[in-house]
C-alpha atoms as a PDB file:
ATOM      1  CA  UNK A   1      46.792  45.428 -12.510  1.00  0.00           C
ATOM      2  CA  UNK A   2      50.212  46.059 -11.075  1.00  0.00           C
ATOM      3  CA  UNK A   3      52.125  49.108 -11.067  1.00  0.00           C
ATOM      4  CA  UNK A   4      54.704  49.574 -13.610  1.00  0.00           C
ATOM      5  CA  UNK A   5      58.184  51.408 -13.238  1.00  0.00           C
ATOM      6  CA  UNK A   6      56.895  54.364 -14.843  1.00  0.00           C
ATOM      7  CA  UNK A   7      53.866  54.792 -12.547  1.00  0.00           C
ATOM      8  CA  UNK A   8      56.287  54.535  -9.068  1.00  0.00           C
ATOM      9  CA  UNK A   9      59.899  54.492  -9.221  1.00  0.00           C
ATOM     10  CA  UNK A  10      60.270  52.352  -6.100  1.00  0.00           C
ATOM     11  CA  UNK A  11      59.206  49.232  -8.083  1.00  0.00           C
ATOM     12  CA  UNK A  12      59.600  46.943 -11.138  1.00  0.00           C
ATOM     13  CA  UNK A  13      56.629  44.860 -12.408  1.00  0.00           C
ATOM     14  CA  UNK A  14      56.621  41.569 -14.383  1.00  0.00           C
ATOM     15  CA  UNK A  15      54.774  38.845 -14.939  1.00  0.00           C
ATOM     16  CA  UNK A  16      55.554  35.615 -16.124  1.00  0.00           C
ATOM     17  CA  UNK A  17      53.897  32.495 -17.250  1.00  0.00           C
ATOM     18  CA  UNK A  18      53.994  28.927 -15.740  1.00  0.00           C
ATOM     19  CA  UNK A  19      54.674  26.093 -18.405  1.00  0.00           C
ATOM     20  CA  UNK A  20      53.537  23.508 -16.843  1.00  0.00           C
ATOM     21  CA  UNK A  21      49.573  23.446 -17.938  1.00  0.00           C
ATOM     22  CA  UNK A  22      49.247  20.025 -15.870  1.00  0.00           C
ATOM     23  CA  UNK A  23      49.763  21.946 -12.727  1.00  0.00           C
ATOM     24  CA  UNK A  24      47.135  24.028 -13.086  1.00  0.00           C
ATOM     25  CA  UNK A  25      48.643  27.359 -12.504  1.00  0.00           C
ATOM     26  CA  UNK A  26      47.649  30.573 -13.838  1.00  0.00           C
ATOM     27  CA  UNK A  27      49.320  34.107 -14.986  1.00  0.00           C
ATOM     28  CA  UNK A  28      50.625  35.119 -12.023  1.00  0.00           C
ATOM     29  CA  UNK A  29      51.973  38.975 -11.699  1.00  0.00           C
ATOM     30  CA  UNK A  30      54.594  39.792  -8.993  1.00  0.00           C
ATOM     31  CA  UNK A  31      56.468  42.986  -8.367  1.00  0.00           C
ATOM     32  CA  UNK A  32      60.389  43.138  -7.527  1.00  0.00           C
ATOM     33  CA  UNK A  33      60.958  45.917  -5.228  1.00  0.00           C
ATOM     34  CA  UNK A  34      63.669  48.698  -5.432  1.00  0.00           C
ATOM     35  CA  UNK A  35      63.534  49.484  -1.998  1.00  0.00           C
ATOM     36  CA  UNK A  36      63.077  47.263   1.171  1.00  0.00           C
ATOM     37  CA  UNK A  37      61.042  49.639   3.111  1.00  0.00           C
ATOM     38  CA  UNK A  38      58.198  50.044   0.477  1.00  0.00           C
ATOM     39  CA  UNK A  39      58.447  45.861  -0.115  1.00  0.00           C
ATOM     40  CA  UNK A  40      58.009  45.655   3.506  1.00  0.00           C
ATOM     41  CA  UNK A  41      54.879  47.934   3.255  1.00  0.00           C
ATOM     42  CA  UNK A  42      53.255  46.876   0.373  1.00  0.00           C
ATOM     43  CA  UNK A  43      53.552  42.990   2.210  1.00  0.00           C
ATOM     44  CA  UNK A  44      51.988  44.243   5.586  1.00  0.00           C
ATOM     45  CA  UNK A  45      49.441  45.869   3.918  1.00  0.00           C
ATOM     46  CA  UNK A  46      48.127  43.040   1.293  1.00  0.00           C
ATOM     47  CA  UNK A  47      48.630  41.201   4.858  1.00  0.00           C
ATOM     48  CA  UNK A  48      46.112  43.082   6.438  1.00  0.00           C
ATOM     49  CA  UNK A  49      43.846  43.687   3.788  1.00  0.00           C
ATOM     50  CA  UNK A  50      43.593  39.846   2.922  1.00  0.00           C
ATOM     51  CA  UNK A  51      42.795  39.036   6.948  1.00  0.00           C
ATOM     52  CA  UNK A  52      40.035  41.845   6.818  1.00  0.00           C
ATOM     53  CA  UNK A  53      38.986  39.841   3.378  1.00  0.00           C
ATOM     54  CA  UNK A  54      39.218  36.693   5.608  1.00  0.00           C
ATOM     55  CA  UNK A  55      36.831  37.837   8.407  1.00  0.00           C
ATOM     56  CA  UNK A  56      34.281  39.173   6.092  1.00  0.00           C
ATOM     57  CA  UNK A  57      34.030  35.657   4.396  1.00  0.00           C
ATOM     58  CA  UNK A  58      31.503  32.362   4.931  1.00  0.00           C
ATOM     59  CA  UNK A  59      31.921  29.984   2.796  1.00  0.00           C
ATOM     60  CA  UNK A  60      34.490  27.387   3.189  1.00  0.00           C
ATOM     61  CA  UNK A  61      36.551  27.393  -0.045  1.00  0.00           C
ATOM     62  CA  UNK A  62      37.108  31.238  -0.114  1.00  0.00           C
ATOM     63  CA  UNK A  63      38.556  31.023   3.270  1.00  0.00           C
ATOM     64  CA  UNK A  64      40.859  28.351   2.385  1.00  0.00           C
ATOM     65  CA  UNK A  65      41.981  30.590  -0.708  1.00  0.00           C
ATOM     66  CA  UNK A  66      42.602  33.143   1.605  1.00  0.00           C
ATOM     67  CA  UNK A  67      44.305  31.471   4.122  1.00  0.00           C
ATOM     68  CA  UNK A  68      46.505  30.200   1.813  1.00  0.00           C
ATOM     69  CA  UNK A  69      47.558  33.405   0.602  1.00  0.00           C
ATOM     70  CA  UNK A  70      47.888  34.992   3.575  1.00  0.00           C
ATOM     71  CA  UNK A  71      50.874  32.228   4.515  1.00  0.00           C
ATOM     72  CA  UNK A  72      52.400  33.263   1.278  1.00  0.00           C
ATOM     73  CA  UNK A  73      52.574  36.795   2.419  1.00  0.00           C
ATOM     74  CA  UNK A  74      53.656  35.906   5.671  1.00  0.00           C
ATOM     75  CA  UNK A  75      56.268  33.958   4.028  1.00  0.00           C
ATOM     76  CA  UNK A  76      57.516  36.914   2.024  1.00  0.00           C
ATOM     77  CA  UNK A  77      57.678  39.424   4.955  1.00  0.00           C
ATOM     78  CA  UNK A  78      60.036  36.694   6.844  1.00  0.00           C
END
């Protein structure tokens, strides 16, 4: 669950759905930052958390799935 604007004042949450059901994709949730400093946080830390995930894990296919969000993140703090 993401927070909402009323919870912390530093961000705005919203979701949105992806019309395309071919593709596959799910409800995905994504917060838009007020402030650059707490984006900036909130991306190192999902970083780091997700690369802790990563070396915890054994089997193939969650790895991937982690990998491959941990380029989006990376992506996002650039």
């Amino acid at each position: 669950m993401s927070p909402s604007s009323r919870d912390n004042p530093c961000v705005k949450s919203s979701s949105w759905m992806h019309s395309l059901t071919q593709t596959r994709f799910k409800k995905c949730n994504f917060i838009e930052w007020k402030d650059d400093e707490h984006e900036e946080g909130y991306y190192k830390n999902l970083l780091y958390s997700l690369k802790r995930k990563l070396d915890a894990k054994e089997d193939l296919s969650e790895m991937h799935n982690l990998r491959t969000r941990i380029v989006g993140v990376e992506f996002l703090l650039s």
